[in-house]
Protein backbone atom coordinates (compact mmCIF):
# COMPACT_ATOMS: atom_id res chain seq x y z
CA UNK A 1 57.42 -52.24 -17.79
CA UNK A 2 60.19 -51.46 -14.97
CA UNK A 3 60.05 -47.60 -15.80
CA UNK A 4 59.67 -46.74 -12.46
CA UNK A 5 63.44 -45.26 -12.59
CA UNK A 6 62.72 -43.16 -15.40
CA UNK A 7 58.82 -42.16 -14.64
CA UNK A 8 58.03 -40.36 -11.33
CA UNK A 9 54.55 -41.38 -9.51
CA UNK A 10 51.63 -39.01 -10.76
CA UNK A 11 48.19 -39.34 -8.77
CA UNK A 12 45.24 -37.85 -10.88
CA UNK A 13 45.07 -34.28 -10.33
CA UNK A 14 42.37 -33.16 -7.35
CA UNK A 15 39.99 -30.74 -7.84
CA UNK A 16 41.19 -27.34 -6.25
CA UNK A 17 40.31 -27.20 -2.43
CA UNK A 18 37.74 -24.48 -2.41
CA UNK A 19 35.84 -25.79 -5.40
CA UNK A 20 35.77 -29.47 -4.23
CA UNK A 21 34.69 -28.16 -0.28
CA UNK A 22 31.48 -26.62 -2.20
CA UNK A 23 30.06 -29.87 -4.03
CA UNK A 24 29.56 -33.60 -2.93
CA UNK A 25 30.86 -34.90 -6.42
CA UNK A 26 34.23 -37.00 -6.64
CA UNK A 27 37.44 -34.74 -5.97
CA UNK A 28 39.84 -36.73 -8.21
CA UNK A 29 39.97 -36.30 -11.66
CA UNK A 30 40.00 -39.13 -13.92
CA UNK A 31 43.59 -40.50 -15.95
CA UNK A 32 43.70 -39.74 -19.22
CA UNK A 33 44.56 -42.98 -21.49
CA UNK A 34 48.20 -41.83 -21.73
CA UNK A 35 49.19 -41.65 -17.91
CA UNK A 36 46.94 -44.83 -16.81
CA UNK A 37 49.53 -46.17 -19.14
CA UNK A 38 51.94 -43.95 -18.32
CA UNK A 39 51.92 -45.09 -14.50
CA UNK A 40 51.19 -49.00 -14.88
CA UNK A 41 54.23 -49.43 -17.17
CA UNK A 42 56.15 -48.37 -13.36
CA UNK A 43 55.37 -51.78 -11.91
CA UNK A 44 58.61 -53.96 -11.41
CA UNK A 45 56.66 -57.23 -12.06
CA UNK A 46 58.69 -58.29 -8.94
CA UNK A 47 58.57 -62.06 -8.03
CA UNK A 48 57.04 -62.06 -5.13
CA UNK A 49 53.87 -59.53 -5.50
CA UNK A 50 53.45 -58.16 -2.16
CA UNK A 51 50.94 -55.69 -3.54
CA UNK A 52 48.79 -58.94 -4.58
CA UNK A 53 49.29 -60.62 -1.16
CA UNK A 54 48.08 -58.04 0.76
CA UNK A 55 44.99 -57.56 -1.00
CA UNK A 56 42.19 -58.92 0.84
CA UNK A 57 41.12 -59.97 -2.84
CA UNK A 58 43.97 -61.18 -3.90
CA UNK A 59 43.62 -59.25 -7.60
CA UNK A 60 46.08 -60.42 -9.69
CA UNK A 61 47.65 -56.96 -10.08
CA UNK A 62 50.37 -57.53 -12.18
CA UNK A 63 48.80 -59.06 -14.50
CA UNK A 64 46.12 -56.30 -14.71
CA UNK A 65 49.07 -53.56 -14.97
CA UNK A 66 51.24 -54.92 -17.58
CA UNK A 67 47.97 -55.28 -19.54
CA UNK A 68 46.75 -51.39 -19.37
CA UNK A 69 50.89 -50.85 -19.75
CA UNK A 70 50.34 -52.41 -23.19
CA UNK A 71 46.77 -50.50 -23.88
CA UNK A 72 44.70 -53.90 -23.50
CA UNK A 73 42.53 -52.30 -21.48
CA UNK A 74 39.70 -55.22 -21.99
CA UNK A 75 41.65 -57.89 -21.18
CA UNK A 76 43.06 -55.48 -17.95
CA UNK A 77 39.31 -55.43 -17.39
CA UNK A 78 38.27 -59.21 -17.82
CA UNK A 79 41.86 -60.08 -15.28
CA UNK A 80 40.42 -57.40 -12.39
CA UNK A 81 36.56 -58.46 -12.40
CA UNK A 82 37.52 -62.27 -12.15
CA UNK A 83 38.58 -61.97 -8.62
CA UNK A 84 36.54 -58.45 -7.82
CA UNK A 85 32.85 -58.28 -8.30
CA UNK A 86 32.89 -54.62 -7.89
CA UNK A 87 36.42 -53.13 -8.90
CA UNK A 88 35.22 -49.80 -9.25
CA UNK A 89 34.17 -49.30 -5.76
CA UNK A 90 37.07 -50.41 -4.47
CA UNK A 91 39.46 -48.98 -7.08
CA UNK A 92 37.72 -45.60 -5.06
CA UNK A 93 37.50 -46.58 -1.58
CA UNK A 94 39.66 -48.96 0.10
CA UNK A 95 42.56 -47.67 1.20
CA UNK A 96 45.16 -48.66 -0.74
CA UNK A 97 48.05 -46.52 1.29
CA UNK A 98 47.56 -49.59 3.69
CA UNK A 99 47.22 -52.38 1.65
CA UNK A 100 48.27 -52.85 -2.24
CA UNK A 101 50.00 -49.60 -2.56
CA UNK A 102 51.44 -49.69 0.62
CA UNK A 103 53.77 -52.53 0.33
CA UNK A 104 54.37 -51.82 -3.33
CA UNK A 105 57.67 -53.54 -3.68
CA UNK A 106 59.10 -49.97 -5.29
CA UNK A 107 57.58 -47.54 -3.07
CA UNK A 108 59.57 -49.72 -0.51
CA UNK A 109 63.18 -49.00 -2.70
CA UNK A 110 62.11 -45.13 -2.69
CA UNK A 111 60.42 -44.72 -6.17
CA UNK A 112 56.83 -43.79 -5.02
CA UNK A 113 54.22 -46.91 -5.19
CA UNK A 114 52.34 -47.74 -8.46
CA UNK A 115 49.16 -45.79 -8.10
CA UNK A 116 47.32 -49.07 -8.35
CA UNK A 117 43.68 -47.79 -7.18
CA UNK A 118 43.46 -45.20 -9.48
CA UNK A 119 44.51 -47.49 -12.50
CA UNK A 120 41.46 -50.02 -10.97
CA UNK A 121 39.10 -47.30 -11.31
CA UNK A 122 40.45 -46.28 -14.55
CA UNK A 123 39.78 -49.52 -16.14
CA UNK A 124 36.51 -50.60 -14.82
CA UNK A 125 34.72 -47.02 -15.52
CA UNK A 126 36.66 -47.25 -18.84
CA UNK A 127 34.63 -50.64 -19.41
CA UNK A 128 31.95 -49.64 -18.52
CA UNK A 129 31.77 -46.61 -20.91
CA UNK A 130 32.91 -48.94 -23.70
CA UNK A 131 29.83 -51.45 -22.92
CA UNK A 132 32.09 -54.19 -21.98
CA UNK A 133 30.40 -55.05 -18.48
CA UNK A 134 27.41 -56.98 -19.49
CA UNK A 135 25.40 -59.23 -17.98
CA UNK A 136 26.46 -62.98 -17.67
CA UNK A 137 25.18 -65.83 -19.04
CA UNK A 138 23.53 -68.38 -16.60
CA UNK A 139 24.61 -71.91 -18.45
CA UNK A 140 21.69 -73.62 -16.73
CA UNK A 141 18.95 -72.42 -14.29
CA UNK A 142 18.71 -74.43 -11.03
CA UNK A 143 15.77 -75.03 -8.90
CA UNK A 144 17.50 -74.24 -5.42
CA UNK A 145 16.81 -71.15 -3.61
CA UNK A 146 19.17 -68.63 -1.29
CA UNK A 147 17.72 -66.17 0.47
CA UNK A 148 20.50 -63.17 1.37
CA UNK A 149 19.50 -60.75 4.40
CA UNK A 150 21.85 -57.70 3.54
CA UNK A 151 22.25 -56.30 0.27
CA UNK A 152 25.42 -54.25 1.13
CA UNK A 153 29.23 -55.92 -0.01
CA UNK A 154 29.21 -59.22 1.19
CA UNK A 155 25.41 -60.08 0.49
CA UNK A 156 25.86 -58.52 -3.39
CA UNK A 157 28.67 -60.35 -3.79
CA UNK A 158 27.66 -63.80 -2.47
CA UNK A 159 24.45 -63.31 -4.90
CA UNK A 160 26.19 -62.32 -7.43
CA UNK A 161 28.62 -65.88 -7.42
CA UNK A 162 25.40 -68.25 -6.80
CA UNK A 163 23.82 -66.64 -9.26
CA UNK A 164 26.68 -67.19 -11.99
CA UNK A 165 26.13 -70.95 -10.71
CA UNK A 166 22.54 -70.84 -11.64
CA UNK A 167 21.01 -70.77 -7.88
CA UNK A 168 18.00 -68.22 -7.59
CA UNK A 169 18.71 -65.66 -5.38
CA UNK A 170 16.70 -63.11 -3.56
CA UNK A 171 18.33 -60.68 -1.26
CA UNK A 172 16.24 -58.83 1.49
CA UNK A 173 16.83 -56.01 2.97
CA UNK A 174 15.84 -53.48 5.61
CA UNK A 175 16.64 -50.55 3.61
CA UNK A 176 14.88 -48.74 0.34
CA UNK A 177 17.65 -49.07 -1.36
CA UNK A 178 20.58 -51.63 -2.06
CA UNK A 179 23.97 -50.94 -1.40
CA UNK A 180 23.68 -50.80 2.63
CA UNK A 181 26.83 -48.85 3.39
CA UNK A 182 28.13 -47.93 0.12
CA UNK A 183 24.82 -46.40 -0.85
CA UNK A 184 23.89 -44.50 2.23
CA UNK A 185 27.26 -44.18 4.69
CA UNK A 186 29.74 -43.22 2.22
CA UNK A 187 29.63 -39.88 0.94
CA UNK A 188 29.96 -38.78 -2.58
CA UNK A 189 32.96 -37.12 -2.95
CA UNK A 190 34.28 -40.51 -1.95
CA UNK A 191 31.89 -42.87 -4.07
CA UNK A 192 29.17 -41.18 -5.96
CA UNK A 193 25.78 -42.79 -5.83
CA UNK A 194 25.22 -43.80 -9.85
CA UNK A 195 28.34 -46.04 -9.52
CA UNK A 196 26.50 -48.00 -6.86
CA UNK A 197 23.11 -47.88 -8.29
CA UNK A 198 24.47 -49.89 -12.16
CA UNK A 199 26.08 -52.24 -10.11
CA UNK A 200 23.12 -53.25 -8.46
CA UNK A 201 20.88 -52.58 -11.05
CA UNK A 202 23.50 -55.23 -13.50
CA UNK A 203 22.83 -57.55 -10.42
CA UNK A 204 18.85 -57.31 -11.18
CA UNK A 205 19.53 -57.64 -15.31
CA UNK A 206 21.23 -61.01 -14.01
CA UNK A 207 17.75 -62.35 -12.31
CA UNK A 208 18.48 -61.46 -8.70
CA UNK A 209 15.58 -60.33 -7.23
CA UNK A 210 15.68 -57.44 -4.27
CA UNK A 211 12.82 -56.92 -1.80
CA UNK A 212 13.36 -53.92 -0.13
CA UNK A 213 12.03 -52.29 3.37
CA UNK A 214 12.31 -55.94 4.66
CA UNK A 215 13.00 -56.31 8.03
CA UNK A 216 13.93 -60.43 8.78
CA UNK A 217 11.88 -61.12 12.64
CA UNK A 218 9.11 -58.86 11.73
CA UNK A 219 7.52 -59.43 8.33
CA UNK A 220 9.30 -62.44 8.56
CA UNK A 221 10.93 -64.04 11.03
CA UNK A 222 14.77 -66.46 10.31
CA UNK A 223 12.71 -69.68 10.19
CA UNK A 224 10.12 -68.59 8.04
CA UNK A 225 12.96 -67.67 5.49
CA UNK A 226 14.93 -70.52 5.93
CA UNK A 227 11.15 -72.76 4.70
CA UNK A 228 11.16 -70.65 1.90
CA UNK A 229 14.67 -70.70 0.54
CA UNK A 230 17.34 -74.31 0.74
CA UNK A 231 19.81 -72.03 2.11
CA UNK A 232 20.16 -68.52 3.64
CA UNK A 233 23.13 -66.01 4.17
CA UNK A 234 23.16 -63.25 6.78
CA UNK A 235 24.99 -60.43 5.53
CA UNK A 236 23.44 -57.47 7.74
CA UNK A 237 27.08 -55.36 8.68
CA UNK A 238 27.19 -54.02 11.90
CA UNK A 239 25.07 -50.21 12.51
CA UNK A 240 25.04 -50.36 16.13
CA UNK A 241 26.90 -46.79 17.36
CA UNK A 242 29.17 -47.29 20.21
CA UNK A 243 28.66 -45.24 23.12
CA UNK A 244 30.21 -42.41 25.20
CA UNK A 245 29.98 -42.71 28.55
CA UNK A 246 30.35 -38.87 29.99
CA UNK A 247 28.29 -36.41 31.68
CA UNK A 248 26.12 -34.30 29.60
CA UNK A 249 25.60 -37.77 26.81
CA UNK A 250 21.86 -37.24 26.93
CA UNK A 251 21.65 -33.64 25.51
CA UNK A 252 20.08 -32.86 22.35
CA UNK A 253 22.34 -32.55 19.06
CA UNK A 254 24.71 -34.99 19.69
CA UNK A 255 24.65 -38.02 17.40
CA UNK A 256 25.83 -41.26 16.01
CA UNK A 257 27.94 -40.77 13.07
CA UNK A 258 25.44 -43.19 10.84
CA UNK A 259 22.48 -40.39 11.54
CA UNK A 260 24.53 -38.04 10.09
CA UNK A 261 25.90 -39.55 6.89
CA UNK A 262 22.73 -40.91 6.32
CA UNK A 263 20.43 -38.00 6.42
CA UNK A 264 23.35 -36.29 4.00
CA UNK A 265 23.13 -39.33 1.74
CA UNK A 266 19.37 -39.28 1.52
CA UNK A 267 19.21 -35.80 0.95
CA UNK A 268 21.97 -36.08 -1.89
CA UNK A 269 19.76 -38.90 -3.69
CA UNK A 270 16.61 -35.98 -3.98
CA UNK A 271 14.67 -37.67 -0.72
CA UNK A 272 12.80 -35.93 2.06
CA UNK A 273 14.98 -36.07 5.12
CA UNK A 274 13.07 -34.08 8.14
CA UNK A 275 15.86 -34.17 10.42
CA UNK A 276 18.04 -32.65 7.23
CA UNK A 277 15.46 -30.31 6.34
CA UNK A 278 14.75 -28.42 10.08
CA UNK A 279 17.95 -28.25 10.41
CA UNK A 280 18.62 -30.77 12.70
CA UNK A 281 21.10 -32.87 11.15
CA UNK A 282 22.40 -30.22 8.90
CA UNK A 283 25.94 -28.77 9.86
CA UNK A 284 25.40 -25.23 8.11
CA UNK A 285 26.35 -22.26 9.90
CA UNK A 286 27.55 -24.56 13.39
CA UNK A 287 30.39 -25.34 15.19
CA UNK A 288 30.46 -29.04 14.80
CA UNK A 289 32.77 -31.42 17.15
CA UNK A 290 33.16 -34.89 15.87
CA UNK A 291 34.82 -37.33 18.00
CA UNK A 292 37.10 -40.39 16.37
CA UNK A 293 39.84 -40.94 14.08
CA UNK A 294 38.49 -43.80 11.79
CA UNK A 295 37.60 -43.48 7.94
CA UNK A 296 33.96 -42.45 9.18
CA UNK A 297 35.00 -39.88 11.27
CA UNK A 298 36.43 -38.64 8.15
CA UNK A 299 33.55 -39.03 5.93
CA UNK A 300 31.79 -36.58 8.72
CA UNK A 301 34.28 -33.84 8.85
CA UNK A 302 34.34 -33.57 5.10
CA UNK A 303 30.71 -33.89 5.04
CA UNK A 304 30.25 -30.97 7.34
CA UNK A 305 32.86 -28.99 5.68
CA UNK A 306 30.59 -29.35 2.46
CA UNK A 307 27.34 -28.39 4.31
CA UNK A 308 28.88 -25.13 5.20
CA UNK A 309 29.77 -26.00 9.16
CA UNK A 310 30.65 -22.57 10.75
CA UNK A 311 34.05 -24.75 11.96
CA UNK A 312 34.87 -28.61 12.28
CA UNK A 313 37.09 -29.47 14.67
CA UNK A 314 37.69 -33.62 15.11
CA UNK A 315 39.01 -34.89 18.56
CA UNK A 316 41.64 -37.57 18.40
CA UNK A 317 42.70 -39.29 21.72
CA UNK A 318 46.02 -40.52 19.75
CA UNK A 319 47.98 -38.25 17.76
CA UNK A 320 48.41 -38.44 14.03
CA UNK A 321 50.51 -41.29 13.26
CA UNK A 322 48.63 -43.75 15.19
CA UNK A 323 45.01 -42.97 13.82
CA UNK A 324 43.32 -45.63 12.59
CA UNK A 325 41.68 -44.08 9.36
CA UNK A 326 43.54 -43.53 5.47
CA UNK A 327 46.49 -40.86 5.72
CA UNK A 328 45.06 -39.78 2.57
CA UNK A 329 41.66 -39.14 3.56
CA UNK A 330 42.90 -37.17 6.62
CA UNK A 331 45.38 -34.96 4.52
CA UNK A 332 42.18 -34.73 2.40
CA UNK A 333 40.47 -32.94 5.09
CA UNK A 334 42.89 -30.92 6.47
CA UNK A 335 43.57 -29.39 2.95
CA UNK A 336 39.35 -28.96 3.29
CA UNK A 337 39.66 -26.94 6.42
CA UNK A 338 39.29 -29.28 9.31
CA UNK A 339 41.17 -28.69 12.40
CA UNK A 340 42.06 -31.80 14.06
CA UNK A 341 42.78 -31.28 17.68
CA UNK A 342 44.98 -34.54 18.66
CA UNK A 343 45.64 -36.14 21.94
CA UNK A 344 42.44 -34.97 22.73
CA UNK A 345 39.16 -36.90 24.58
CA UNK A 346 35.86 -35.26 25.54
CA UNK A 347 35.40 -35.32 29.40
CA UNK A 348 32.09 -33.83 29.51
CA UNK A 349 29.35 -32.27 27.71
CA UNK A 350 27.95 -29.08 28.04
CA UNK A 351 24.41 -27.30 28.13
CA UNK A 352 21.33 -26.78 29.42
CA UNK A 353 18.89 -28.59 26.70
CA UNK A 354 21.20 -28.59 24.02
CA UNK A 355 25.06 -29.34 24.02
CA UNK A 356 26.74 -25.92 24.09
CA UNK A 357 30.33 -26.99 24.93
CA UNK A 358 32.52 -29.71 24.85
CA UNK A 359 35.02 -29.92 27.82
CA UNK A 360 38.10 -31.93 26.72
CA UNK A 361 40.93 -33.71 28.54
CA UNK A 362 44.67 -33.56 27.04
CA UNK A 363 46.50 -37.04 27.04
CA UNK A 364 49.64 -38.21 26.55
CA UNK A 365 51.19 -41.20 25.17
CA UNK A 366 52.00 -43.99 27.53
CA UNK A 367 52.87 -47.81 27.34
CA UNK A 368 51.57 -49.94 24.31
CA UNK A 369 48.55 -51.60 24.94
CA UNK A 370 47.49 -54.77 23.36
CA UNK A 371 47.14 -53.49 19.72
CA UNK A 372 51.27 -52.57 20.02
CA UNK A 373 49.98 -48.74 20.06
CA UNK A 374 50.94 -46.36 23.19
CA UNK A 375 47.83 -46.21 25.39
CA UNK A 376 46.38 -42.70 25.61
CA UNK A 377 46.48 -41.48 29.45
CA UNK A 378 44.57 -38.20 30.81
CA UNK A 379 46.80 -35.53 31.24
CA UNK A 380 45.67 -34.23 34.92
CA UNK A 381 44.74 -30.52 34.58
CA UNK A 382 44.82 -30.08 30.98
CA UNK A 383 40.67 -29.94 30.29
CA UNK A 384 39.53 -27.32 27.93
CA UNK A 385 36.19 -26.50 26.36
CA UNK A 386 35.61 -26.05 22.64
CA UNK A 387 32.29 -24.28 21.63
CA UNK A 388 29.62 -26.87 20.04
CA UNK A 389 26.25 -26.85 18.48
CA UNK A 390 26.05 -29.79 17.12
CA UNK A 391 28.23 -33.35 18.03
CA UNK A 392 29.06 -35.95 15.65
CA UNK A 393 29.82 -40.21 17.58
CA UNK A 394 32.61 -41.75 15.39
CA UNK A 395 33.80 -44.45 17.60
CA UNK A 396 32.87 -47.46 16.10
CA UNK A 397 30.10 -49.96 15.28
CA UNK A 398 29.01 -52.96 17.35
CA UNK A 399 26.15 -55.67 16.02
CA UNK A 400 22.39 -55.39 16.89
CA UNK A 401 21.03 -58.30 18.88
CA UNK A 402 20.10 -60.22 15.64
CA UNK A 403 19.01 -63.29 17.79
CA UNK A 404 16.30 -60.59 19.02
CA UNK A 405 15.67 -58.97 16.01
CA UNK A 406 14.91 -62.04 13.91
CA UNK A 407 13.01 -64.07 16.49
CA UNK A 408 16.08 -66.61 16.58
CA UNK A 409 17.07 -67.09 19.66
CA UNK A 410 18.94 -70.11 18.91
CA UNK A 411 21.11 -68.25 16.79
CA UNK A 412 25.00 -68.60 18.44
CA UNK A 413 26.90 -65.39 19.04
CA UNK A 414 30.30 -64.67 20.17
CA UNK A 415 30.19 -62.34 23.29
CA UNK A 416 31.10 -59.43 20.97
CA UNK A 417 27.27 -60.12 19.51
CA UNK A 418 29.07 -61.20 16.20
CA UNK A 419 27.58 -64.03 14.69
CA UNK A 420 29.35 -67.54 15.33
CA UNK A 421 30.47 -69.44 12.56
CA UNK A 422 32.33 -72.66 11.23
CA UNK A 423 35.60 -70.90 9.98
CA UNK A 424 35.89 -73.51 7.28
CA UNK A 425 32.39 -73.84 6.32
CA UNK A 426 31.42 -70.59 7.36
CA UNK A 427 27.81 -72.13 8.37
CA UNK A 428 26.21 -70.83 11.93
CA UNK A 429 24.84 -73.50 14.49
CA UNK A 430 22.00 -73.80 12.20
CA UNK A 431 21.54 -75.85 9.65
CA UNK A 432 21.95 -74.45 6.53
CA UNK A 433 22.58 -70.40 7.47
CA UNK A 434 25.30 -68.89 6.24
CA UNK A 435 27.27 -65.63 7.08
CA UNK A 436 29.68 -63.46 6.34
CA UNK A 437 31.30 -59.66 6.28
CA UNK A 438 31.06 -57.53 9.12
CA UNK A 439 28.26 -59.60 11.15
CA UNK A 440 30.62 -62.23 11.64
CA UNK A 441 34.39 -60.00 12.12
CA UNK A 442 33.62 -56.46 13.14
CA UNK A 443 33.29 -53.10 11.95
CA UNK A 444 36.41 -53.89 9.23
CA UNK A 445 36.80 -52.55 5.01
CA UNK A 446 34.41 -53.17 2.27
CA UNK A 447 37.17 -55.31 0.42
CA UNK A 448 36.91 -57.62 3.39
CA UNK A 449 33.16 -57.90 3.06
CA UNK A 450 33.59 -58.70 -0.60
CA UNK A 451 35.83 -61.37 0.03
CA UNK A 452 33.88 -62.88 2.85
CA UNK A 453 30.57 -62.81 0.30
CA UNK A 454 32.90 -64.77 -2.52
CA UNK A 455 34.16 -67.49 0.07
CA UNK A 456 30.36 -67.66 1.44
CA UNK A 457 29.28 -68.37 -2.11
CA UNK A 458 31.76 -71.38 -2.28
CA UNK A 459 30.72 -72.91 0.99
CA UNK A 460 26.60 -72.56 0.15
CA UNK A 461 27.49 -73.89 -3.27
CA UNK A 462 29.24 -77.09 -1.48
CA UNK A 463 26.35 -77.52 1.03
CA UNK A 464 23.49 -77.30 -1.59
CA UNK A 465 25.26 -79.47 -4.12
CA UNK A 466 25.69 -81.92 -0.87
CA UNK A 467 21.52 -81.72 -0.18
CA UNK A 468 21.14 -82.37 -3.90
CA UNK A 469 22.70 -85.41 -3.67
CA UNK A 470 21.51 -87.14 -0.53
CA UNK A 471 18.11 -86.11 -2.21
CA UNK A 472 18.81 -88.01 -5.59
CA UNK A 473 20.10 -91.05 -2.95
CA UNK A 474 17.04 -90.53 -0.73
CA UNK A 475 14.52 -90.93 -4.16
């Protein structure tokens, strides 16, 4: 270990620009055994693991590094899956310039961070290509139920902990597939679809049954469920697009930013996607506008570079060092071809059935607002208009009305529409619902979600083991 003076930080090589703009597959290469070793043997095993402490997860990092340092790659394996259920994914996607790797304790002293993501994906796909993720052993089966309404990060992870404990779990969801936003809003070159689909397929090997195309309120409604399972978890994320209020909003060809990735994502897993195949939804040969600076936004623009766009141009009302989404992805997509046009907010769409044009105000920086970032102001006079044939919403997500939707109108909600909760027992106002991940704190990272489905599994564990008992008192 401590060879950070002597080694210099080496990502896994990218595939070349042109070649990766033409496919959907992952653009980084894999590590080779040597420089996974290579590159954990860097870590300074400091004291005080700031990398660890700002993982939402908590992965015991170190540990895990000084273990694929030493080529016990099984043991790194058994150290990251204990606190992870799905290392892989997030050894991929989370963005680890703003949380492990960005307060590596020796990318602080100027020796470039331990590329700690790569070296998680490393040694879970490793594992898995040695046949070392297996299915777990259930000690002993237990007659309680726990129904899970979601089957994206939280939900599969929350499932996945009960069902280690022996509960029976069945997970419903609206969609035909599991994986919620991993499977259909993420795009390949980011997370290929095969590494979602074993994970959930291991969850079915462990007896956790799936009913898909279930929508909770009409084939059955929240109280219905909760008769039918001791306990029930809503883990739904938040889909609802957040609007743009400006002229010229109800033209044809401008759409939410979940449309979009969807219909790609669909069409990428061999379906029949209408809106994909008219040409509708498909970016080829247009000049498409997308509007945001989040991760999504950047899973469009790369998206629409890959489906042959004509030219992408994203609109940022903040300028680069104050966007919200990875400074890797966006030097990703700029390398791709996109043309980001910052301190930049559409005033107005144009067009006569269609949108045509986008006219766009110029801003400027002013005072902070309450998030400590300088508030974007108009600049007066500065509008411009950038050709568009097809426009791309990436401003956010806001929750559904789930009170509505699930014929629960008892159901408490914040007046963001999140879902209320117990913060220590993470139970709703009713008896014996549960939830977690983005329903209950926002739009926010998969990591998150996976940590909110552990600590949800702890609390429905307490409050089932807690019915079993006044039960055995009650008899």
């Amino acid at each position: 270990m401590l060879k950070f003076v002597d080694l210099k930080k080496e990502t896994p090589n990218k595939r070349d620009t042109k070649t990766r703009s033409e496919d959907f597959k992952e653009i980084y290469d894999e590590y080779i055994n040597t420089k996974a070793k290579e590159q954990s043997s860097r870590c300074s095993q400091c004291g005080v693991p700031f990398c660890q402490i700002h993982c939402p997860l908590s992965n015991n990092i170190p540990d895990w590094l000084k273990l694929s340092a030493e080529g016990r790659l099984q043991e790194a394996y058994e150290v990251s899956q204990s606190t992870n259920n799905m290392p892989e994914i997030c050894g991929r996607i989370c963005p680890q310039d703003r949380l492990c790797e960005g307060n590596c304790v020796i990318e602080q002293s100027g020796h470039g961070t331990v590329t700690i993501g790569s070296i998680e994906k490393y040694i879970t796909d490793t594992a898995w290509e040695k046949g070392w993720v297996k299915p777990f052993e259930v000690n002993k089966e237990l007659k309680q139920s726990v129904g899970i309404i979601g089957a994206g990060p939280a939900g599969l992870a929350c499932a996945e902990e009960l069902r280690k404990s022996g509960y029976q779990v069945t997970i419903y969801d609206r969609y035909d597939r599991p994986g919620g936003l991993l499977i259909y809003g993420i795009p390949n070159f980011k997370l290929e679809k095969f590494v979602v689909e074993r994970r959930t397929n291991l969850l079915k090997e462990n007896g956790i049954k799936f009913v898909q195309n279930f929508e909770v309120g009409k084939d059955k409604t929240l109280d219905q469920l909760r008769k039918k399972h001791d306990s029930i978890l809503i883990a739904t994320g938040v889909y609802k697009a957040r609007a743009i209020e400006i002229p010229g909003q109800n033209l044809k060809n401008i759409f939410p930013a979940m449309d979009f990735l969807t219909a790609s994502n669909k069409k990428g897993l061999g379906d029949k996607v209408e809106l994909f195949d008219n040409g509708i939804l498909n970016a080829e040969g247009k000049n498409v506008v997308v509007i945001g600076g989040g991760d999504t936004a950047m899973d469009c623009v790369r998206t629409a570079i890959r489906q042959k766009a004509k030219s992408v141009k994203c609109l940022y009302r903040r300028d680069r060092e104050n966007m919200p989404g990875s400074a890797r992805e966006v030097g990703n997509a700029i390398e791709e071809g996109v043309e980001f046009i910052w301190l930049s907010s559409p005033k107005k769409f144009l067009g006569k059935d269609k949108v045509q044009e986008v006219e766009v105000d110029k801003m400027i920086l002013g005072e902070p607002d309450s998030s400590g970032r300088k508030k974007p102001v108009i600049d007066p006079g500065s509008e411009f208009k950038l050709p568009a044939d097809l426009v791309i919403k990436s401003l956010g997500f806001d929750p559904e009305n789930l009170p509505k939707l699930f014929n629960a109108n008892d159901l408490g909600i914040s007046k963001w529409g999140t879902i209320k909760i117990d913060l220590q027992t993470m139970q709703t106002n009713i008896d014996g619902v549960f939830a977690a991940g983005d329903i209950v704190r926002g739009a926010s990272l998969v990591v998150w979600a996976i940590k909110d489905g552990r600590d949800a599994a702890t609390q429905i564990e307490k409050y089932l083991r807690s019915k079993s008992e006044k039960s055995f008192k009650a008899a």
